[in-house]
PDB file of N, CA and C in Angstrom:
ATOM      1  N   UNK A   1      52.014 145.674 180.279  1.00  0.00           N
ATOM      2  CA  UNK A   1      52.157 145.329 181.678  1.00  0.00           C
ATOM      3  C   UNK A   1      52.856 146.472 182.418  1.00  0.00           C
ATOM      4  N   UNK A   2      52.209 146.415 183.729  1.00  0.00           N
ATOM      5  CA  UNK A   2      53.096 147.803 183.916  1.00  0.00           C
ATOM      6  C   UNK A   2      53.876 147.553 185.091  1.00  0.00           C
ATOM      7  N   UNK A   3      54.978 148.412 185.032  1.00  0.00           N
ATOM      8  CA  UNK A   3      56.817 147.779 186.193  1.00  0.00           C
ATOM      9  C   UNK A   3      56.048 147.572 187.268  1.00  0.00           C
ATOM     10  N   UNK A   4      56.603 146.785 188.098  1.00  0.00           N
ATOM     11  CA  UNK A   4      56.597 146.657 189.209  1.00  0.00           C
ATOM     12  C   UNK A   4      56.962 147.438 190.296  1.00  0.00           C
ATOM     13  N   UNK A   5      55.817 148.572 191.101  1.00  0.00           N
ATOM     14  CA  UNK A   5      56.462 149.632 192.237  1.00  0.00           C
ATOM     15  C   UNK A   5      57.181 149.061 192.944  1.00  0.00           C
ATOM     16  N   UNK A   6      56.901 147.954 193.692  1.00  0.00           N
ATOM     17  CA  UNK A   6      57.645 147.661 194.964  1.00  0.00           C
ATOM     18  C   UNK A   6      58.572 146.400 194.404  1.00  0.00           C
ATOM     19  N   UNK A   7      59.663 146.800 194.500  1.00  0.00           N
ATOM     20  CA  UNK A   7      60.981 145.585 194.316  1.00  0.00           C
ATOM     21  C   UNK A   7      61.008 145.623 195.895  1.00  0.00           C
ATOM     22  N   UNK A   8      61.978 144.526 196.299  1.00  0.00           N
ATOM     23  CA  UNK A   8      62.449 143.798 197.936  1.00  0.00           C
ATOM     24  C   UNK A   8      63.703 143.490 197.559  1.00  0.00           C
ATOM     25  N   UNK A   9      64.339 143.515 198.513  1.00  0.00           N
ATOM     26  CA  UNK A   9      65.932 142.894 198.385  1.00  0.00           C
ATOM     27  C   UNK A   9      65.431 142.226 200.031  1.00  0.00           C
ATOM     28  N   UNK A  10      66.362 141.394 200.529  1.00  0.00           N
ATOM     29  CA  UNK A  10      66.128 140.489 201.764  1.00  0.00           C
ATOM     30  C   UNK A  10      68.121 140.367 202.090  1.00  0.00           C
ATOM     31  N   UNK A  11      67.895 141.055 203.389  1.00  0.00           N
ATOM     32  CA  UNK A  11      69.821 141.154 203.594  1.00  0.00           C
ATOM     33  C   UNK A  11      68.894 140.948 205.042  1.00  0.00           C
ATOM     34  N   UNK A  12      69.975 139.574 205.729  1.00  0.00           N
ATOM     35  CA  UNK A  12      70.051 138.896 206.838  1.00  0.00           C
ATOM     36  C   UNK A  12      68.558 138.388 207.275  1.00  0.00           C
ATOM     37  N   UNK A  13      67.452 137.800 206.583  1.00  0.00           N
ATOM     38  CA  UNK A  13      66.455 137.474 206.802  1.00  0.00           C
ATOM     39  C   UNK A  13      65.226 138.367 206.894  1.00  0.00           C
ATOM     40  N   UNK A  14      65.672 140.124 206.713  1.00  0.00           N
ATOM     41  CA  UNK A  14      64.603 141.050 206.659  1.00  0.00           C
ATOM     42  C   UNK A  14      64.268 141.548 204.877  1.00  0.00           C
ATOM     43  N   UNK A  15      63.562 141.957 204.504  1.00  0.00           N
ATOM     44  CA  UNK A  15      63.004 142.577 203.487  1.00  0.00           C
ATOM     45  C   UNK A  15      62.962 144.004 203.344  1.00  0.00           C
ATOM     46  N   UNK A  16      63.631 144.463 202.767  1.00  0.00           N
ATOM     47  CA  UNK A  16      63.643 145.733 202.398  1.00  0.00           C
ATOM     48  C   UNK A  16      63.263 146.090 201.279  1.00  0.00           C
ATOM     49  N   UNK A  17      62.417 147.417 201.292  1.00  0.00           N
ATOM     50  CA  UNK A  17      61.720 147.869 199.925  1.00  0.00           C
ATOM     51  C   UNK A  17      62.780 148.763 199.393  1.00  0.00           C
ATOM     52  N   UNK A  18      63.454 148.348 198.027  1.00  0.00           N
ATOM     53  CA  UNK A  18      64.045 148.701 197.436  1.00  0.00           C
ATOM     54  C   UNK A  18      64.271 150.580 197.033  1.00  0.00           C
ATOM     55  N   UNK A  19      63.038 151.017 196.912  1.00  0.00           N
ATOM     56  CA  UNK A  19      62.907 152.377 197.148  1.00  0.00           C
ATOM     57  C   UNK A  19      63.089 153.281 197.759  1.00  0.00           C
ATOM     58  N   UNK A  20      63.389 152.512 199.076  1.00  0.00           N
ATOM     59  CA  UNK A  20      63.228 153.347 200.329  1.00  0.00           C
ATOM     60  C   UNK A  20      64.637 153.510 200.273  1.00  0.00           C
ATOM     61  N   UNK A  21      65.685 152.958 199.734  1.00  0.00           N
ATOM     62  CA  UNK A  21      67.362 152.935 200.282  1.00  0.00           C
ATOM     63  C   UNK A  21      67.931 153.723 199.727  1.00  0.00           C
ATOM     64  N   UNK A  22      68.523 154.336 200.384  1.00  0.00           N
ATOM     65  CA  UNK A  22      69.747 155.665 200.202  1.00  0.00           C
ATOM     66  C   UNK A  22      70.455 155.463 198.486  1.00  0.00           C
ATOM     67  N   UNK A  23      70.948 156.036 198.027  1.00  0.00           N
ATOM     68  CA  UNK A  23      71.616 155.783 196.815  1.00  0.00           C
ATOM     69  C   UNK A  23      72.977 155.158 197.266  1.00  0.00           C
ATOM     70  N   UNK A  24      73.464 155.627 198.560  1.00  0.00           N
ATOM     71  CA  UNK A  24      74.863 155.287 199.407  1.00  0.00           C
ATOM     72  C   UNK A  24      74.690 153.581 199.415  1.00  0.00           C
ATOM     73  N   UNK A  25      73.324 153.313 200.241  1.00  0.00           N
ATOM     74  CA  UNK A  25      72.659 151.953 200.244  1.00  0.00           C
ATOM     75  C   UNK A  25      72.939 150.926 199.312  1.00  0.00           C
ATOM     76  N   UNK A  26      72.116 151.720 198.116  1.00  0.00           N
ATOM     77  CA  UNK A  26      72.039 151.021 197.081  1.00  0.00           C
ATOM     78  C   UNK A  26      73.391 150.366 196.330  1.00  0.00           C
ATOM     79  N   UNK A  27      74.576 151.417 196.461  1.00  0.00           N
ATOM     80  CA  UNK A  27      75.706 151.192 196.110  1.00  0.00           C
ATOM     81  C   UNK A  27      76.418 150.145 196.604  1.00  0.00           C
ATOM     82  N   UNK A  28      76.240 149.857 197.965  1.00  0.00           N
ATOM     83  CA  UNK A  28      76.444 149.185 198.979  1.00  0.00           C
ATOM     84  C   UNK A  28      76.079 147.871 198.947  1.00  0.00           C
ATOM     85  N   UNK A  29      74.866 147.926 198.616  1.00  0.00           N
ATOM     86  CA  UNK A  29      74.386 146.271 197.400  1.00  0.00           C
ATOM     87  C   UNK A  29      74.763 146.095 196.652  1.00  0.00           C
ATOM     88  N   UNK A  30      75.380 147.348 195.882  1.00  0.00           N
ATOM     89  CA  UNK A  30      76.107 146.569 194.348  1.00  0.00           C
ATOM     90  C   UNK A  30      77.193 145.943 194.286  1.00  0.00           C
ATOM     91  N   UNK A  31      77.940 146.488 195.534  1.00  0.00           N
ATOM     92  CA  UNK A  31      79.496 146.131 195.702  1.00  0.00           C
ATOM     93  C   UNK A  31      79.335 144.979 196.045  1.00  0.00           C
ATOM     94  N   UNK A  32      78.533 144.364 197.241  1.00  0.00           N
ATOM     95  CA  UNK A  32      78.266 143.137 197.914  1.00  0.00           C
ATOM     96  C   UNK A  32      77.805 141.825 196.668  1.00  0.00           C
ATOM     97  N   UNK A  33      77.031 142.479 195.829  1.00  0.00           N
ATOM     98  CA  UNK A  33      76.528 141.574 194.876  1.00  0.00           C
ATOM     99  C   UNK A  33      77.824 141.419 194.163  1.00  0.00           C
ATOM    100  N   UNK A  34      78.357 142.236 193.480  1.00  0.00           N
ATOM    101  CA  UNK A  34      80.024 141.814 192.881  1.00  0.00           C
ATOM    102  C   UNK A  34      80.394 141.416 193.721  1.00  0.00           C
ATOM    103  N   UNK A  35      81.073 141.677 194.474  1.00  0.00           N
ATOM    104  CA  UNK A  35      81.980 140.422 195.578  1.00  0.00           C
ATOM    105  C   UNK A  35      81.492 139.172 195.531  1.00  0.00           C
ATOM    106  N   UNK A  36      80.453 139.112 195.737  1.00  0.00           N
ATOM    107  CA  UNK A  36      79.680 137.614 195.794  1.00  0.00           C
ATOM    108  C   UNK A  36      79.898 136.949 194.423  1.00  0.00           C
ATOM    109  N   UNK A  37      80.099 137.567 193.709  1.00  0.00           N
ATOM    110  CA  UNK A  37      80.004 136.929 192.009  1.00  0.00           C
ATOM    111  C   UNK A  37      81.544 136.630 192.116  1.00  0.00           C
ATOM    112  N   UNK A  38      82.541 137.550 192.545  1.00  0.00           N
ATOM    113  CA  UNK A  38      83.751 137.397 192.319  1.00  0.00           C
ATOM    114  C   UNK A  38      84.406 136.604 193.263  1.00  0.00           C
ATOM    115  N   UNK A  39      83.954 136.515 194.441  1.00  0.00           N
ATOM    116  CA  UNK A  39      83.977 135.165 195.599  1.00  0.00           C
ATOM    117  C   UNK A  39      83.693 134.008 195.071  1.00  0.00           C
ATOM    118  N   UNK A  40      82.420 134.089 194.225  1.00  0.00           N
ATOM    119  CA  UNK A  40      82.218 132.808 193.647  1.00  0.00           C
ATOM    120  C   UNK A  40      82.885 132.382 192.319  1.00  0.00           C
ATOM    121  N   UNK A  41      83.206 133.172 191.918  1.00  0.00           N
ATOM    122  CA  UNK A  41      84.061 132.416 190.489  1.00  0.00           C
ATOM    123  C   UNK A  41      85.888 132.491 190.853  1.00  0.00           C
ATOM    124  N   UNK A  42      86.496 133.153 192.164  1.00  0.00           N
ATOM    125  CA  UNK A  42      87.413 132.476 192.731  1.00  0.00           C
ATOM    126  C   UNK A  42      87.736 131.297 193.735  1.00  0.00           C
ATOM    127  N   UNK A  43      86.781 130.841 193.719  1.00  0.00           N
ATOM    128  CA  UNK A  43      86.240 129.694 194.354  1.00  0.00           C
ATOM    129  C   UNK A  43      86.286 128.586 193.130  1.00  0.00           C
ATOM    130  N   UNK A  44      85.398 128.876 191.707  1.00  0.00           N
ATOM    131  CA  UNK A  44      85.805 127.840 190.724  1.00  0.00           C
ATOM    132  C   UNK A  44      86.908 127.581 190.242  1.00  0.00           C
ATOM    133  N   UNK A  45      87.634 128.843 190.357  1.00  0.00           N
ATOM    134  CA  UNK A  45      89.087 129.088 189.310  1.00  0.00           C
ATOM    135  C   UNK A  45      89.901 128.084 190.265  1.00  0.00           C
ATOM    136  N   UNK A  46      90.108 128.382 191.836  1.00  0.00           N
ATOM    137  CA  UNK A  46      90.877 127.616 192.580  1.00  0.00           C
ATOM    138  C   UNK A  46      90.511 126.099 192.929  1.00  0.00           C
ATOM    139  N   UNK A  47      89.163 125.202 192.583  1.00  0.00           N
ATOM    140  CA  UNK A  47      88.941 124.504 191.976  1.00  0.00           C
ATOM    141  C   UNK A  47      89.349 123.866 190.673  1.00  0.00           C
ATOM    142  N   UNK A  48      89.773 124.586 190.119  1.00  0.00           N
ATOM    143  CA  UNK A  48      89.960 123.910 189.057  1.00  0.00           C
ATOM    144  C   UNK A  48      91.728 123.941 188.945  1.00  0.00           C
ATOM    145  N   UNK A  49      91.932 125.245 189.374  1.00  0.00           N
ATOM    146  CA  UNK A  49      93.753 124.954 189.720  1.00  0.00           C
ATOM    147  C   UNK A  49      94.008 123.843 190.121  1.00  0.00           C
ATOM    148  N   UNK A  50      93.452 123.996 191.682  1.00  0.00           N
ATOM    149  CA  UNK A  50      93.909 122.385 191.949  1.00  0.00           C
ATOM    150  C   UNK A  50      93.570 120.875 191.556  1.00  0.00           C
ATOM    151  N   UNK A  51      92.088 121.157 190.610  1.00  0.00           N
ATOM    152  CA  UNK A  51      92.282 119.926 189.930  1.00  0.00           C
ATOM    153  C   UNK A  51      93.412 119.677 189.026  1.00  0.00           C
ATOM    154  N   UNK A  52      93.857 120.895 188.115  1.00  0.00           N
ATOM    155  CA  UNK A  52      94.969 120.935 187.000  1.00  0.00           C
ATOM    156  C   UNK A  52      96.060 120.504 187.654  1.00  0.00           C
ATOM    157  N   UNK A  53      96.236 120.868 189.220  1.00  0.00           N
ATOM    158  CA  UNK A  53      98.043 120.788 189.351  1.00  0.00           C
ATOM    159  C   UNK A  53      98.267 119.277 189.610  1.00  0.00           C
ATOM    160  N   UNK A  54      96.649 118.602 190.320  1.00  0.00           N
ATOM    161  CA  UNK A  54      96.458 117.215 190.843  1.00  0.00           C
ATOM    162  C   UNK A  54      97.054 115.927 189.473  1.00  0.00           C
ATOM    163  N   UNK A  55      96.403 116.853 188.591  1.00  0.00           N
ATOM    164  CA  UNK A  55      96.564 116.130 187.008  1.00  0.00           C
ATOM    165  C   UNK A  55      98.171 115.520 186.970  1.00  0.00           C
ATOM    166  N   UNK A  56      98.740 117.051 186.948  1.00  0.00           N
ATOM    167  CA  UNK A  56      99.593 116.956 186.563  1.00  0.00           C
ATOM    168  C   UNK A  56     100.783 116.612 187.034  1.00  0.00           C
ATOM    169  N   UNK A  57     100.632 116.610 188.834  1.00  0.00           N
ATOM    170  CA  UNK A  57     101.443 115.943 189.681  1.00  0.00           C
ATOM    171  C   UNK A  57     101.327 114.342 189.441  1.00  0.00           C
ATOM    172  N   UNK A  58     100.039 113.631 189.133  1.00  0.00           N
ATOM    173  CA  UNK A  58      99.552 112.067 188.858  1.00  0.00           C
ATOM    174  C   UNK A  58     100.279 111.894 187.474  1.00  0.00           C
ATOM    175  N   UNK A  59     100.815 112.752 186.418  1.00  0.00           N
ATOM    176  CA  UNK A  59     101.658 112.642 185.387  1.00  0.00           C
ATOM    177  C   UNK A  59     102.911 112.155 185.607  1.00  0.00           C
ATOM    178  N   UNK A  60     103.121 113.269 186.638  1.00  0.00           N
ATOM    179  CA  UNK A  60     104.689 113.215 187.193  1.00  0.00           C
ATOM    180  C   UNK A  60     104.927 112.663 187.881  1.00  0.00           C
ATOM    181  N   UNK A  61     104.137 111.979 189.089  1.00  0.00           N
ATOM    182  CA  UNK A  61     104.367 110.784 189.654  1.00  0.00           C
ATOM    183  C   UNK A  61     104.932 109.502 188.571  1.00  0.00           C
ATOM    184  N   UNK A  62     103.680 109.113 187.609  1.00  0.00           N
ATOM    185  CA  UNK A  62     103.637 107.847 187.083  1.00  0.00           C
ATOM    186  C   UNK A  62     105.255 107.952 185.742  1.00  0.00           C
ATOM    187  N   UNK A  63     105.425 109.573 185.429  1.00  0.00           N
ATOM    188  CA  UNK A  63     106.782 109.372 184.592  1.00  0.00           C
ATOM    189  C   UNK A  63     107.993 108.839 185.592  1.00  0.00           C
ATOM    190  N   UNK A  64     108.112 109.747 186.710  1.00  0.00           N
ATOM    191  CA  UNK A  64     109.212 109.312 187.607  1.00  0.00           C
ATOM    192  C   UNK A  64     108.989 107.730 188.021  1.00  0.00           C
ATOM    193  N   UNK A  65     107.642 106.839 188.286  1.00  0.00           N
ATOM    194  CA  UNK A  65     108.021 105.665 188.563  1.00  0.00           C
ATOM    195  C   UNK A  65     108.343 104.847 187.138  1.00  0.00           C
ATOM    196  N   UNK A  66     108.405 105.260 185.944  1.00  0.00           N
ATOM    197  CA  UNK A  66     108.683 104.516 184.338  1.00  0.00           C
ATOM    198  C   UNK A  66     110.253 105.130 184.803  1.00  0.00           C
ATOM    199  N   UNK A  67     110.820 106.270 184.985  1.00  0.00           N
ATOM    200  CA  UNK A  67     112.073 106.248 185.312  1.00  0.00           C
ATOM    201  C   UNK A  67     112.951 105.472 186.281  1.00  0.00           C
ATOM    202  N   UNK A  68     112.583 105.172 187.992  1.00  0.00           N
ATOM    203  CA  UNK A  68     113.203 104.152 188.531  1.00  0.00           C
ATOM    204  C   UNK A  68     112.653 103.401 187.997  1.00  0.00           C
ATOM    205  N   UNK A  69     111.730 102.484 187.542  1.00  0.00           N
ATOM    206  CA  UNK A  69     111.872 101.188 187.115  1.00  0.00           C
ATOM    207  C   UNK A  69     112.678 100.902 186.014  1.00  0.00           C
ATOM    208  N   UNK A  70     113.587 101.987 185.130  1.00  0.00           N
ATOM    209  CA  UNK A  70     114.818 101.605 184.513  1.00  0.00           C
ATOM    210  C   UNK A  70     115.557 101.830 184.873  1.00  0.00           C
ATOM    211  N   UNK A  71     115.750 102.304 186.050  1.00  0.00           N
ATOM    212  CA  UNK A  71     116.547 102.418 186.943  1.00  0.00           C
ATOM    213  C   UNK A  71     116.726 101.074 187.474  1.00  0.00           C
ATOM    214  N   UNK A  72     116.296 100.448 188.045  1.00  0.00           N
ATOM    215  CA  UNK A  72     116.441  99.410 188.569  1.00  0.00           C
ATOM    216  C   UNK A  72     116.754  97.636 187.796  1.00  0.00           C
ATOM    217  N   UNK A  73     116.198  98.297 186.145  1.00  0.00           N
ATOM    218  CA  UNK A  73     116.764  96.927 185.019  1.00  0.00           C
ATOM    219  C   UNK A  73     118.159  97.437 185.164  1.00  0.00           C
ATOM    220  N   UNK A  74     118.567  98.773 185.189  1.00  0.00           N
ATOM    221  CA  UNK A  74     119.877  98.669 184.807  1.00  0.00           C
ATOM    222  C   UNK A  74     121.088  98.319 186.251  1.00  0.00           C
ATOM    223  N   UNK A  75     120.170  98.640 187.521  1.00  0.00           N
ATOM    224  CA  UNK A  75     121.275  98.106 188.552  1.00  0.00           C
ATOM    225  C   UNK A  75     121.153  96.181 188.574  1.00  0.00           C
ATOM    226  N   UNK A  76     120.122  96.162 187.945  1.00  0.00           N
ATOM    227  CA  UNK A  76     120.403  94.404 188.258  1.00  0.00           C
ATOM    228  C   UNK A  76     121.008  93.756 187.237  1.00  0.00           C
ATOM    229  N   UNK A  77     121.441  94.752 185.978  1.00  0.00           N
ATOM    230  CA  UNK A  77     122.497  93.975 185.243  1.00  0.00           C
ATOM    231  C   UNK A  77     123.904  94.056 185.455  1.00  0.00           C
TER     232      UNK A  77
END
């Protein structure tokens, strides 16, 4: 099978033939494509932080209410 001449990239709804772009260009897509990868997996990480801290605040809620509630056997004796 033989490569494909014309690759396309599509930045803001136009099509660009991959060939035609500067090497400056091209670089210029690569950075954008990393960012985008690294935008998107700091987007999961901080997702998931705040599911972890949610966890673990609903821990610490429910220990502190097992604490006043012996708190409170011992003021009513």
């Amino acid at each position: 099978m033989a490569k494909k001449d014309k690759e396309t990239l599509v930045i803001d709804d136009r099509e660009y033939n991959v060939n035609e772009l500067t090497q400056e260009q091209i670089t210029m897509v690569n950075h954008v494509a990393d960012l985008d990868r690294k935008l998107s997996s700091a987007q999961f990480n901080l997702f998931q932080l705040q599911g972890g801290r949610a966890y673990f605040m609903n821990m610490l809620n429910k220990s502190l209410e097992v604490v006043d509630e012996s708190d409170e056997v011992v003021e009513d004796v």
